[in-house]
Protein backbone atom coordinates (compact mmCIF):
# COMPACT_ATOMS: atom_id res chain seq x y z
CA UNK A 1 214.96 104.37 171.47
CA UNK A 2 214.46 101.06 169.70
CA UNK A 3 211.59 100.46 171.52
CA UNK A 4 209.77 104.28 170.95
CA UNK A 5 210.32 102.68 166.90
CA UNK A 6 209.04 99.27 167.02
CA UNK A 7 205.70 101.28 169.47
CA UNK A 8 205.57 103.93 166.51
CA UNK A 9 205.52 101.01 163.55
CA UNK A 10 202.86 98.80 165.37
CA UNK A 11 200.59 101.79 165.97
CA UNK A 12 200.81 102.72 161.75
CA UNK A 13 200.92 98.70 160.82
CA UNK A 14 197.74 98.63 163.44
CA UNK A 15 196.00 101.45 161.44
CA UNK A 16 196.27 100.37 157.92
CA UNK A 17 195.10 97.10 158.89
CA UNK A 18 192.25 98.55 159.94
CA UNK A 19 191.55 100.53 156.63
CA UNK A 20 192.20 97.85 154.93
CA UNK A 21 189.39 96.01 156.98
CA UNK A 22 186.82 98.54 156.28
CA UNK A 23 187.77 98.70 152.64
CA UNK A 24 186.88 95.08 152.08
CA UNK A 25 183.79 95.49 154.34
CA UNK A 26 182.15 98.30 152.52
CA UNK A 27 180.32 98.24 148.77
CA UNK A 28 182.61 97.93 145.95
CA UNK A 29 182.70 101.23 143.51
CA UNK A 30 180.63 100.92 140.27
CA UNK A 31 182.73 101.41 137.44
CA UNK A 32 183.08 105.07 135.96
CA UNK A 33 180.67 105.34 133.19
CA UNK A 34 178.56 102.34 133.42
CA UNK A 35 174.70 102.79 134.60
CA UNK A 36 172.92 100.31 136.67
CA UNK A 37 169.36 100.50 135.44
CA UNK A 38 168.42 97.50 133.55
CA UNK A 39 168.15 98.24 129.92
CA UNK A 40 164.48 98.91 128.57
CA UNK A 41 163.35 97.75 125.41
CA UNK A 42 162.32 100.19 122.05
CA UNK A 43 158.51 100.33 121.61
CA UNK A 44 157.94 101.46 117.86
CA UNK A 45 155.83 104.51 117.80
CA UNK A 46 152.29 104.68 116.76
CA UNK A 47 153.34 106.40 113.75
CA UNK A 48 155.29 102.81 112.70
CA UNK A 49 152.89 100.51 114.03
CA UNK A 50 150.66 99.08 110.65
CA UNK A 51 147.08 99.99 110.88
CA UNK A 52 144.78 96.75 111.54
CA UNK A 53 142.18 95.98 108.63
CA UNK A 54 139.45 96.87 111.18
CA UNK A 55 140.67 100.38 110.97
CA UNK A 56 140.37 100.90 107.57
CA UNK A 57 137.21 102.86 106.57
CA UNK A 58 135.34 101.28 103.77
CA UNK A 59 132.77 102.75 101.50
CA UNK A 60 129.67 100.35 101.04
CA UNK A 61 128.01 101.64 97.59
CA UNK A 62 124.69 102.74 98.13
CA UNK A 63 121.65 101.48 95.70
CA UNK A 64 121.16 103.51 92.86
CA UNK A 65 118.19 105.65 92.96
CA UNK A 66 115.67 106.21 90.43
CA UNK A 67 113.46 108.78 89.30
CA UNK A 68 109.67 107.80 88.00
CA UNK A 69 109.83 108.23 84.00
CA UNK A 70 106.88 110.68 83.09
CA UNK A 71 104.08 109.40 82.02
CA UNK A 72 103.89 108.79 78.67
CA UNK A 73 100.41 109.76 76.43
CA UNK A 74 97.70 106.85 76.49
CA UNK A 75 95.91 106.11 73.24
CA UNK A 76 93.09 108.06 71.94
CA UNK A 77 89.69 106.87 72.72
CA UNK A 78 86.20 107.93 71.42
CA UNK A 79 85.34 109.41 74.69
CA UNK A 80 87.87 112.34 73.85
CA UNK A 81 87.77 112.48 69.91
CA UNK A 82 85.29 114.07 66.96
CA UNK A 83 85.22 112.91 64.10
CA UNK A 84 84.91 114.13 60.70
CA UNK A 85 84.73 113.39 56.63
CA UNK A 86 86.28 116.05 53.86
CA UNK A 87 85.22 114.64 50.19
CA UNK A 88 86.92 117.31 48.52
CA UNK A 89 89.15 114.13 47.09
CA UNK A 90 86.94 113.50 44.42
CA UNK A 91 86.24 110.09 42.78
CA UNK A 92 86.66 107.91 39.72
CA UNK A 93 85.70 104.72 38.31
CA UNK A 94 82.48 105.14 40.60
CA UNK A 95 84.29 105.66 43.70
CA UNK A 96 84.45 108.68 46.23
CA UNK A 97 87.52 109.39 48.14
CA UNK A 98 87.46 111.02 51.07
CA UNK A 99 89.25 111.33 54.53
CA UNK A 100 88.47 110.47 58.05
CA UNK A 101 89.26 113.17 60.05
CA UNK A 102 89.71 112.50 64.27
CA UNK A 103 90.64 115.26 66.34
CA UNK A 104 91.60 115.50 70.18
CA UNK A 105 89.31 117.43 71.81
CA UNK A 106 90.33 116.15 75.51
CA UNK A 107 92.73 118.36 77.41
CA UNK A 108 96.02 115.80 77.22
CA UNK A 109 97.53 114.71 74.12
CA UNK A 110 97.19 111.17 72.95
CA UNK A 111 98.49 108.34 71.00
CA UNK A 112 96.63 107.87 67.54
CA UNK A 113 98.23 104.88 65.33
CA UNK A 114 97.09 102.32 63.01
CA UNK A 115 93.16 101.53 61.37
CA UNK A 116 90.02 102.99 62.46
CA UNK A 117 86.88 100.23 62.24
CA UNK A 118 84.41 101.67 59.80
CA UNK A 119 81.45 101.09 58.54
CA UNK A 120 78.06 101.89 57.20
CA UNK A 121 75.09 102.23 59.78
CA UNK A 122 71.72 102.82 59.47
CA UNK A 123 71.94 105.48 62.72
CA UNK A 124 74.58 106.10 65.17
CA UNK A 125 74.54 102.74 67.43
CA UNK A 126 72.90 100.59 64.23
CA UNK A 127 74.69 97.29 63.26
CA UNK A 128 76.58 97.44 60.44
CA UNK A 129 75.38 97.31 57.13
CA UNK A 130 77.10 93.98 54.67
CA UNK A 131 80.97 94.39 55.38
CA UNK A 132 83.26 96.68 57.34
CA UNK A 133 86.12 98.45 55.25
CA UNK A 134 88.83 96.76 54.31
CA UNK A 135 92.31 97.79 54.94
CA UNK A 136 94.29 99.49 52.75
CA UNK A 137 97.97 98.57 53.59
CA UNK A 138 100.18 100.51 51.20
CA UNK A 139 99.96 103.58 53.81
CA UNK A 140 102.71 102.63 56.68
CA UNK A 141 101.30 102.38 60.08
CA UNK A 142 103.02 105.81 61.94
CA UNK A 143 102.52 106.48 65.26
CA UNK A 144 101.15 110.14 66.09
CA UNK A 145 100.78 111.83 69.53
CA UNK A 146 97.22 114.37 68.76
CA UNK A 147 97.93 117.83 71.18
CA UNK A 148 94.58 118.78 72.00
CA UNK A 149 92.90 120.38 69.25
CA UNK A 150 94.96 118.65 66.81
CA UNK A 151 93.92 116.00 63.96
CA UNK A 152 94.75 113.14 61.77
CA UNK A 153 93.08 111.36 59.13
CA UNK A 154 92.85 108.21 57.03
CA UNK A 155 91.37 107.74 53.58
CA UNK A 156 88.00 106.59 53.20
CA UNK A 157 87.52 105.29 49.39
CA UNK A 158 83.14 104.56 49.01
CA UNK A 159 82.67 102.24 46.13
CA UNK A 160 79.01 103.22 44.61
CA UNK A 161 76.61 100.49 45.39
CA UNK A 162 75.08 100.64 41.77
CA UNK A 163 78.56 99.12 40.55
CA UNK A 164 77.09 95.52 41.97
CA UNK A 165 74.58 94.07 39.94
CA UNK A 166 73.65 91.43 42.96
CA UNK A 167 74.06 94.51 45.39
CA UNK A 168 71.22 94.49 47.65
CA UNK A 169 70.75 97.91 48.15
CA UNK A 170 69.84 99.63 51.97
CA UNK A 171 70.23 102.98 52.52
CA UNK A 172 72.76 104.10 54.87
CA UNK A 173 72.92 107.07 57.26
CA UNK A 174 76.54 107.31 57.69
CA UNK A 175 79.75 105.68 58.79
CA UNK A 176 79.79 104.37 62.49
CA UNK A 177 83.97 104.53 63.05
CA UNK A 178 85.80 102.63 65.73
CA UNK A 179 89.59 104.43 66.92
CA UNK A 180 92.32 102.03 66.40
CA UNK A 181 92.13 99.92 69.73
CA UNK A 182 88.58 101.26 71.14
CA UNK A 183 85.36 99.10 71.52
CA UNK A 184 84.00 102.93 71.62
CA UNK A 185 82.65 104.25 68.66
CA UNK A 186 82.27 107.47 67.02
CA UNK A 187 79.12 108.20 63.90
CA UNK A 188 79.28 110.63 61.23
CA UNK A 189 76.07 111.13 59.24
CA UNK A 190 76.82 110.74 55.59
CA UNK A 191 73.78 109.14 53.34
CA UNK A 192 74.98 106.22 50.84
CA UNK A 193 73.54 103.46 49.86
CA UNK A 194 74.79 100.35 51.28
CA UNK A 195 74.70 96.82 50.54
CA UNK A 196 73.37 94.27 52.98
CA UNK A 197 74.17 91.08 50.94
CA UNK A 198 77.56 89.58 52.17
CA UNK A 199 80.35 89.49 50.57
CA UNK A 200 80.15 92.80 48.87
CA UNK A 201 82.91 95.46 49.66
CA UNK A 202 82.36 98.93 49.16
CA UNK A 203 84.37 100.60 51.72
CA UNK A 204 88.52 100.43 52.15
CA UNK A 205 90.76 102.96 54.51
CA UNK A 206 94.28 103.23 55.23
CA UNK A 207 96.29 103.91 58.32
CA UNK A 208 95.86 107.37 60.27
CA UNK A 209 98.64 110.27 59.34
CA UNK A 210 99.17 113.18 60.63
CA UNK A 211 97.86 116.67 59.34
C-alpha cells in the first residue's frame, strides 16, 4: 500500500515538473493593458504648419497709365484770318481812332494774344512806310481762343501827317498788319498819308481783346 502512494506521488511530482518546464520554455505574457507598437510621433497638421514667404502672393503695382491731353488750339496765323478797320471811334487833336478787327475764318478755333505788327504800305506786300506803330501798353495782354467766325480787335490811333512840320509826306494805301507771332501778313486798303522821314510816329495800337 505504501508503495501504490509513493508510485501515485512520483507520477503527480513527475507531471508538474514538467509544466513547470514548459512554462519557463514558452513566451512570457505581455502585461494586461500595455501595447507593443513603438510609439509614433505627432506631425502638426497643415492647418498649423506657418506658410513660407514664397507662398505669399504679392501684388507688384502696375505703371500708371496715361491718357493723351487733347490738343490744345495753336495760334492764329494770317493764312486763316481777315482782317478789318471800323473808324466809327472818331478822332481829336488830329488823330483818328479806329480798331483792328481779325477774325477766324479757318474751321478750328485759335489762340489770338498780344500786338499785331502794323504799318503803312504803299500796296499789299510794299515795305513799310517811316515807322511801324508803336505799342500802346496800358491795354493788358489777354489771351483769347477766336471760334471760327469769331473776332477781336486792337486800337489803331493814326496821327495826321500834316501835324509834322518836317513830315515828309508819301501817300499810303493802307495798313500791312502782322498777327501777334506770324512772319505772315495780312493788308487792308485804307489811304493816309504817311511819312517816310525816320523818326516820325504816326501810328500806336494796343493789345488784341475780345469782341
Amino acid at each position: 500500500m505504501w508503495t501504490q502512494r509513493i508510485k501515485t506521488g512520483l507520477v503527480t511530482t513527475t507531471a508538474a515538473a514538467s509544466l513547470l518546464l514548459l512554462a519557463a520554455c514558452g513566451p512570457s505574457p505581455s502585461p494586461a493593458g500595455t501595447s507593443s507598437a513603438p510609439p509614433t510621433s505627432s506631425t502638426p497638421s497643415a492647418s498649423s504648419t506657418p506658410s513660407s514667404p514664397s507662398a505669399t502672393a504679392t501684388t507688384t503695382p502696375s505703371a500708371p497709365t496715361t491718357s493723351a491731353a487733347p490738343a490744345g488750339a495753336t495760334q492764329c496765323k494770317a493764312a486763316s484770318l481777315t482782317a478789318a478797320t471800323d473808324s466809327t471811334g472818331g478822332g481829336a487833336a488830329g488823330s483818328i481812332y479806329e480798331k483792328l478787327i481779325l477774325t477766324n475764318s479757318g474751321t478750328a478755333p485759335c489762340i489770338l494774344e498780344g500786338f499785331a505788327g502794323v504799318s503803312l504800305t504803299a500796296e499789299a506786300n510794299g515795305e513799310p512806310i517811316g515807322e511801324p506803330a508803336t505799342r500802346e501798353t496800358t491795354t493788358p495782354v489777354t489771351k483769347i481762343e477766336l471760334a471760327p467766325g469769331k473776332s477781336a480787335w486792337a486800337e489803331i490811333r493814326y496821327t495826321q501827317a500834316g501835324n509834322y512840320g518836317d513830315c515828309t509826306k508819301v501817300p499810303a494805301a493802307g495798313f500791312r498788319i502782322y498777327p501777334p507771332n506770324d512772319t505772315a501778313s495780312l493788308f487792308v486798303a485804307e489811304p493816309h498819308d504817311a511819312c517816310s522821314n525816320a523818326g516820325i510816329k504816326l501810328l500806336t495800337i494796343t493789345a488784341f481783346q475780345a469782341v
